[in-house]
N, C-alpha and C. Protein backbone atom coordinates (compact mmCIF):
# COMPACT_ATOMS: atom_id res chain seq x y z
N UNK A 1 -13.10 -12.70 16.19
CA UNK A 1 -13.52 -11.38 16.59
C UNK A 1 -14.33 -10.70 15.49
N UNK A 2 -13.88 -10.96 14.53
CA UNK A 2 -14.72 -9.78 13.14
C UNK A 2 -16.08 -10.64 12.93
N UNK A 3 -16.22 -11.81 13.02
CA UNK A 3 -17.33 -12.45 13.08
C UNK A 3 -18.41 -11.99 14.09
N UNK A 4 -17.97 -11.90 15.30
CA UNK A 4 -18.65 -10.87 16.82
C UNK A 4 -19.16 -10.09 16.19
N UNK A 5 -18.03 -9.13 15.68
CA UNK A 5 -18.72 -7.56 15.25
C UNK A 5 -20.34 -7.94 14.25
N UNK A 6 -19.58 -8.82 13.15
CA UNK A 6 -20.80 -8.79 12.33
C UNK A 6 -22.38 -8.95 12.87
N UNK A 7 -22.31 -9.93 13.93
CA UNK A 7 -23.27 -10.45 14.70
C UNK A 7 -23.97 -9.24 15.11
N UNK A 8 -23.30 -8.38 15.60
CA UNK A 8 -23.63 -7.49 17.23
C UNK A 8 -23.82 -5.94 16.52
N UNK A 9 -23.85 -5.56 15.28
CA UNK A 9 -23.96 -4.90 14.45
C UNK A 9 -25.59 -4.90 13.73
N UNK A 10 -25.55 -3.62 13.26
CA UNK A 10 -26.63 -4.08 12.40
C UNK A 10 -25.89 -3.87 10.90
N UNK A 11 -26.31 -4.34 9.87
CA UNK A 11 -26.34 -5.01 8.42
C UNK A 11 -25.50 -3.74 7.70
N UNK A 12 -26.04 -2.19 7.93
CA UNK A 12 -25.00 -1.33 7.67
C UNK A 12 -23.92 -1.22 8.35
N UNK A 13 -23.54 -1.16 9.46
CA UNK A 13 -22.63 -1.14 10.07
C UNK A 13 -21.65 -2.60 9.56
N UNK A 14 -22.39 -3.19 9.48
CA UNK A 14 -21.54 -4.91 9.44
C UNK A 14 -20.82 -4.70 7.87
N UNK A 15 -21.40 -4.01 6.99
CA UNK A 15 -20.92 -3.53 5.34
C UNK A 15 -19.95 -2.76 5.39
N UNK A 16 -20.10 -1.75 6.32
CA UNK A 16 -19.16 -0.89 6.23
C UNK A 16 -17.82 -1.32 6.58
N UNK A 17 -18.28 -1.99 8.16
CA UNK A 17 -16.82 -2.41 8.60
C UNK A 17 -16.27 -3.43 7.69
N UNK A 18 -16.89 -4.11 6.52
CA UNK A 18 -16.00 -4.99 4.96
C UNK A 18 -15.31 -4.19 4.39
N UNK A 19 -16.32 -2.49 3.73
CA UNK A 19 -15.86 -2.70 2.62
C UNK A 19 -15.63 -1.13 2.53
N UNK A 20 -15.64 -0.33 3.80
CA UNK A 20 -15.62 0.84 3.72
C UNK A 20 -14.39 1.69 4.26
N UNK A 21 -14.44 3.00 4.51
CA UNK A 21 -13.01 3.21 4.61
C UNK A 21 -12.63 3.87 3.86
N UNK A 22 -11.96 4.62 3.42
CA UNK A 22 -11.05 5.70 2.90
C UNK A 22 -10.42 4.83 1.58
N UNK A 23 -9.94 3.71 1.72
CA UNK A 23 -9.30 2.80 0.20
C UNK A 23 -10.10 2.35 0.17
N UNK A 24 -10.72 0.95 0.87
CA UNK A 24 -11.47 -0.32 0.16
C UNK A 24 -12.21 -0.45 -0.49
N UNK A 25 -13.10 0.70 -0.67
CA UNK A 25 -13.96 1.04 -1.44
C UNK A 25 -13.42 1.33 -3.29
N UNK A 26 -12.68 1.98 -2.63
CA UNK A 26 -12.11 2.90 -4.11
C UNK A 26 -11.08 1.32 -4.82
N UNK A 27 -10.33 0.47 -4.44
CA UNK A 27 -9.62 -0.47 -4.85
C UNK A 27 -11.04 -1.68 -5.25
N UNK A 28 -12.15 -1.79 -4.42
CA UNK A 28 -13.11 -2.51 -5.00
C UNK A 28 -13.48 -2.32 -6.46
N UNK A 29 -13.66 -1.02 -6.38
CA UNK A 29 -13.94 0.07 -7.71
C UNK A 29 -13.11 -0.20 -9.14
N UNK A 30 -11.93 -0.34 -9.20
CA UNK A 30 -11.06 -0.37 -10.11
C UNK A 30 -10.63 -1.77 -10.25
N UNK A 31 -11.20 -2.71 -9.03
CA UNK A 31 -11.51 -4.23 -9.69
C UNK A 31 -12.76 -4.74 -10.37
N UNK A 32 -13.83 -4.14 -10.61
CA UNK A 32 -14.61 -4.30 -11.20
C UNK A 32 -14.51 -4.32 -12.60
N UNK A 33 -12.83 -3.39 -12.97
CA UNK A 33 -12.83 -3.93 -14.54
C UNK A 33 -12.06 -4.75 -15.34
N UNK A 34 -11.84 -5.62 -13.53
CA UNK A 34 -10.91 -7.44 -14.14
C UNK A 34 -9.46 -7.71 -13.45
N UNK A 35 -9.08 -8.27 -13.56
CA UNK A 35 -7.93 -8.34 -12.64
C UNK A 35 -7.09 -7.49 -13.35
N UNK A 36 -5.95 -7.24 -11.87
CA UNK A 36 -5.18 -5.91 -12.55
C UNK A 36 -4.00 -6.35 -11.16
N UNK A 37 -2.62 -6.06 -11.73
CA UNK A 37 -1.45 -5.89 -10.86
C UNK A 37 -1.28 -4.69 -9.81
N UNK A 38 -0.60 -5.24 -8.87
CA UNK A 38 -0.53 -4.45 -7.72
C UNK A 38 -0.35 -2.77 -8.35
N UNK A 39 1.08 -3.33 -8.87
CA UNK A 39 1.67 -1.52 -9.42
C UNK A 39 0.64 -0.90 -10.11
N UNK A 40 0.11 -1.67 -10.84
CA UNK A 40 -0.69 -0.98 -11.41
C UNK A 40 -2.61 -0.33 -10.89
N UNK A 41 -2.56 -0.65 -9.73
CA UNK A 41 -3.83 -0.73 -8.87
C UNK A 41 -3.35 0.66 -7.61
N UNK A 42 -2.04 0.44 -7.53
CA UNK A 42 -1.42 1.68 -7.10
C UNK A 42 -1.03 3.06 -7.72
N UNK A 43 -0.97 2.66 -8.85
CA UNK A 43 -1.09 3.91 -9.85
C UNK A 43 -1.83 4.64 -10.16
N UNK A 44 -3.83 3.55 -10.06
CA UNK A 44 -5.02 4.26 -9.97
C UNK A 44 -5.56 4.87 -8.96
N UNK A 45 -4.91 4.25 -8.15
CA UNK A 45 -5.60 4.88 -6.43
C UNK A 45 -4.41 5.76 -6.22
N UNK A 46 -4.90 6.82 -6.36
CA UNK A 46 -3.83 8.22 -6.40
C UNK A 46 -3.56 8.48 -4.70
N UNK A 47 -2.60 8.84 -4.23
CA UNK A 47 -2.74 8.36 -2.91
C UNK A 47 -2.15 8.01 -1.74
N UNK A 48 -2.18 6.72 -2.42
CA UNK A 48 -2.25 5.09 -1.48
C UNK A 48 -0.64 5.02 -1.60
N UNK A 49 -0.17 4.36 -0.26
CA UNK A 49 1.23 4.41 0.00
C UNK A 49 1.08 2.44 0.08
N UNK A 50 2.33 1.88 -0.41
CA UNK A 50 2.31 0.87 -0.70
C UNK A 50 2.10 -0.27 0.18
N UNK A 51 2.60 0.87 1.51
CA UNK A 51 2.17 -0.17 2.78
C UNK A 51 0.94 -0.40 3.14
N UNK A 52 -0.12 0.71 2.95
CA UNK A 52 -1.41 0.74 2.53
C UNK A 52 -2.46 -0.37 1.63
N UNK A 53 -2.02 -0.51 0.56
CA UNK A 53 -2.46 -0.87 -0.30
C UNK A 53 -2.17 -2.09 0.15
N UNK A 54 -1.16 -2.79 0.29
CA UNK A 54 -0.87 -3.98 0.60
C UNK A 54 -2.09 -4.36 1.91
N UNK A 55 -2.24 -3.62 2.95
CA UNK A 55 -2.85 -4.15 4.01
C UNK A 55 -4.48 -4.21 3.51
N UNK A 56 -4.84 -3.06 2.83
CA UNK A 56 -6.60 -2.92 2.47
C UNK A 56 -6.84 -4.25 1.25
N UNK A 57 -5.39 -4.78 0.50
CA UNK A 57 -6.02 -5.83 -0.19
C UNK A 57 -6.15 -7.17 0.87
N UNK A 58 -4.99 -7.22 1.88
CA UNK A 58 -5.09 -8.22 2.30
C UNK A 58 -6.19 -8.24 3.34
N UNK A 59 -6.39 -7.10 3.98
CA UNK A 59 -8.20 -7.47 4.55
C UNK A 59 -9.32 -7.79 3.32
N UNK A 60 -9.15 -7.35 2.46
CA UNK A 60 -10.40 -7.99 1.62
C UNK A 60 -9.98 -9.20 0.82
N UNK A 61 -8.57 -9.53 0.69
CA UNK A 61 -9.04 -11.08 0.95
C UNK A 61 -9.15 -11.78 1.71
N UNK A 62 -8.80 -11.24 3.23
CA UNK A 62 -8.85 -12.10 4.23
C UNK A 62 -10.67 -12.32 4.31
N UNK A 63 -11.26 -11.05 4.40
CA UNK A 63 -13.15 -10.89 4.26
C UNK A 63 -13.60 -11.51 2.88
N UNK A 64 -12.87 -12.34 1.93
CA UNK A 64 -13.40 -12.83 0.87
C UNK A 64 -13.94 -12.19 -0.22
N UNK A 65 -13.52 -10.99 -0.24
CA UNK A 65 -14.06 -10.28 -1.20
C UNK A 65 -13.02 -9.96 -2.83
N UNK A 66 -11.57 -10.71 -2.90
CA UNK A 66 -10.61 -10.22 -3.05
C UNK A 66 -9.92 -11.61 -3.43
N UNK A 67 -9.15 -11.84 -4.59
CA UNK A 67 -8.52 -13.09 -4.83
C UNK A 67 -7.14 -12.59 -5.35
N UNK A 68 -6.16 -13.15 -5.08
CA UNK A 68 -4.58 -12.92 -4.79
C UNK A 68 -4.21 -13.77 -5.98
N UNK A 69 -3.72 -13.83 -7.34
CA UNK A 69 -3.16 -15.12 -7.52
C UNK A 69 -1.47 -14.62 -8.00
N UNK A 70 -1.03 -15.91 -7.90
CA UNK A 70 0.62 -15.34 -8.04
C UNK A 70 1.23 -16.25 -8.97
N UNK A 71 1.75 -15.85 -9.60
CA UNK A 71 2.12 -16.79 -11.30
C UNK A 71 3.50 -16.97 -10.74
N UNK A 72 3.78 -18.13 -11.11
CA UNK A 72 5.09 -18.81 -11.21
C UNK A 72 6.11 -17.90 -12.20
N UNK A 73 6.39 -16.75 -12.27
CA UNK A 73 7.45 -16.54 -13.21
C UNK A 73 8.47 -15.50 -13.10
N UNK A 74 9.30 -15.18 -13.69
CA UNK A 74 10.42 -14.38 -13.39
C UNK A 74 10.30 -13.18 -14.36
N UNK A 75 10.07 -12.17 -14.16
CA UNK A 75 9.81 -11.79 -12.36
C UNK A 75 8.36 -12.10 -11.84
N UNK A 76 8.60 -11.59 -10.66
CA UNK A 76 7.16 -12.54 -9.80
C UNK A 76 6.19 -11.81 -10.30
N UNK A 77 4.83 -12.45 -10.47
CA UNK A 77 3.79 -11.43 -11.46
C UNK A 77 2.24 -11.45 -10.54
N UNK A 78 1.78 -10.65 -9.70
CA UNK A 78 0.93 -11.02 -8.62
C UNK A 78 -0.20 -10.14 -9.31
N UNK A 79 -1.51 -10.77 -9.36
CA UNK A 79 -2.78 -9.99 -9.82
C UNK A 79 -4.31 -10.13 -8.74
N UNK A 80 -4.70 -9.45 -8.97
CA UNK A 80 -5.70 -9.26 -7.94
C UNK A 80 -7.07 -8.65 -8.30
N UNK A 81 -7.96 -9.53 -8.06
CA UNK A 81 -9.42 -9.66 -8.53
C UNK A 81 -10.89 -10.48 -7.33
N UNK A 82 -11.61 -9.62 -8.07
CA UNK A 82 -12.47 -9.82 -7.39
C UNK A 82 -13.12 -11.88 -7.45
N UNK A 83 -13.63 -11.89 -5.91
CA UNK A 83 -13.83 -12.72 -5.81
C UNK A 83 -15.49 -12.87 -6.66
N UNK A 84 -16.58 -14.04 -6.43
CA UNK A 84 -17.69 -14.07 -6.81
C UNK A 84 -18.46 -13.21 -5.39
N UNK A 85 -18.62 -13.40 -4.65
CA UNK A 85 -18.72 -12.13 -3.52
C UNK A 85 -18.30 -10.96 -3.48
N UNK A 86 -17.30 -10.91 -3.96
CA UNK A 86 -16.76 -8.87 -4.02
C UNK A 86 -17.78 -8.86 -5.56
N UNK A 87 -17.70 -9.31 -6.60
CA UNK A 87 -18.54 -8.77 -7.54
C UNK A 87 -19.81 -8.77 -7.22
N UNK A 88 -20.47 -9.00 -6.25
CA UNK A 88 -22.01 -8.90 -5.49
C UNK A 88 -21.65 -7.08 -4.97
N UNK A 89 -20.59 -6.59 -4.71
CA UNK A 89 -20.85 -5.38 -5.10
C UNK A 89 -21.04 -4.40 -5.72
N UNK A 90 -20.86 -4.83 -7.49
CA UNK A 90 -20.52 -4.34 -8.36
C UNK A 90 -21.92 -2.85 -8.53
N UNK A 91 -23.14 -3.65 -8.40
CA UNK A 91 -24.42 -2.27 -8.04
C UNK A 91 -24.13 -1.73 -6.95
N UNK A 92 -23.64 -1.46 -6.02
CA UNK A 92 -23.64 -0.57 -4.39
C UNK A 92 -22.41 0.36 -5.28
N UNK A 93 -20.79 -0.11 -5.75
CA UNK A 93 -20.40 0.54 -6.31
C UNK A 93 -20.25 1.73 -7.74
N UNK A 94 -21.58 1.15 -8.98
CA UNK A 94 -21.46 1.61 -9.42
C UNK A 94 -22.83 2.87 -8.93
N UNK A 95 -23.29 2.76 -7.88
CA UNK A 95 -24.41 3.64 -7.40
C UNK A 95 -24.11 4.36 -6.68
N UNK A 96 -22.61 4.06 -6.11
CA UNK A 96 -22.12 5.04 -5.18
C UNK A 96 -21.60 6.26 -5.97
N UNK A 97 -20.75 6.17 -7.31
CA UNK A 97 -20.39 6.53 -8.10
C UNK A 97 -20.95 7.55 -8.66
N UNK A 98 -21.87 6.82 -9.47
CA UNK A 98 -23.22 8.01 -9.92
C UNK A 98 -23.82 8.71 -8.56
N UNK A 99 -24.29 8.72 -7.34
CA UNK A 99 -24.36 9.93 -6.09
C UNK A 99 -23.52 10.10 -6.34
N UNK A 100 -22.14 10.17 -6.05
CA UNK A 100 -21.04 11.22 -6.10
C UNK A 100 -20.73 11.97 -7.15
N UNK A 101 -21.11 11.34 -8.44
CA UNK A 101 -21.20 12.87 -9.73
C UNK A 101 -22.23 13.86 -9.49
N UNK A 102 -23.08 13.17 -9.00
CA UNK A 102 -24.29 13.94 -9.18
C UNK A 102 -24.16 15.06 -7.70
N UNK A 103 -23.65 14.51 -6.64
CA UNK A 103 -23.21 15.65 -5.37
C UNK A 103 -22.21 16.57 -6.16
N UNK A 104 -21.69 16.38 -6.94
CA UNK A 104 -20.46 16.99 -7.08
C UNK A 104 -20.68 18.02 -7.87
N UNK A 105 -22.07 17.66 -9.20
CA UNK A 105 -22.44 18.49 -9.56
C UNK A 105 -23.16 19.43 -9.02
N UNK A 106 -24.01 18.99 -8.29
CA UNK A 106 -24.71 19.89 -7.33
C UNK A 106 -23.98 21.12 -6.24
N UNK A 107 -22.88 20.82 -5.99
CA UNK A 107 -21.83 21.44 -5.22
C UNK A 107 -21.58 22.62 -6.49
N UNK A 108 -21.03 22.01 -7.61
CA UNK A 108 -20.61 23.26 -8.20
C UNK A 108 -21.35 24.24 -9.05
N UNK A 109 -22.68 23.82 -9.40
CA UNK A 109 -23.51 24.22 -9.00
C UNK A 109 -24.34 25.39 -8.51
N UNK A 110 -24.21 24.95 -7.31
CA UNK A 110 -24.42 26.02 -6.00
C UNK A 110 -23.27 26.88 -5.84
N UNK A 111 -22.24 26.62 -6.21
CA UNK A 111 -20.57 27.83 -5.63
C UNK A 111 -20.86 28.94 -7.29
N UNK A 112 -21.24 28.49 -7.97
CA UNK A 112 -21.49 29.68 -9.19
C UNK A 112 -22.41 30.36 -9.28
């Protein structure tokens, strides 16, 4: 089915429905600076309820954007990083970033 969509979509629409959304974006964001543990990926995304977080990583690794690995040890130690495809976003994200300082400045701005 998500393959359909991509097809029957055009190229923005087909991006968005990867990588957009209220989290996926923002958890893409804070993998760009290397792998990092769940708890601790939940701590940055101010927010995000755990049942959450769990589902927006596992669609982006299910969409390949997103690599899971899980260490053999006690206690269980699970980290999560970008794939070589999720870092093909690394310019859309850090450009989204810079527009949003720059709206933000502009907003406040204008209210003074």
């Amino acid at each position: 089915m998500k393959k359909q969509i991509l097809i029957t979509k055009c190229a923005v629409g087909a991006s968005i429905d990867i990588f957009g959304g209220k989290w996926k974006s923002i958890i893409l964001f804070y993998l760009l600076e290397g792998p990092i543990r769940f708890n601790e990926l939940q701590r940055r995304v101010s927010g995000i309820t755990q049942r959450m977080l769990t589902k927006q990583l596992r669609d982006l690794e299910r969409d390949g954007l997103v690599h899971r690995e899980a260490y053999p040890e006690v206690p269980p130690r699970v980290e999560y990083s970008l794939t070589a495809t999720g870092e093909t976003l690394k310019p859309i994200l850090i450009s989204l970033r810079k527009w949003g300082e720059r709206y933000a400045l502009n907003i406040i701005k204008n209210k003074i």
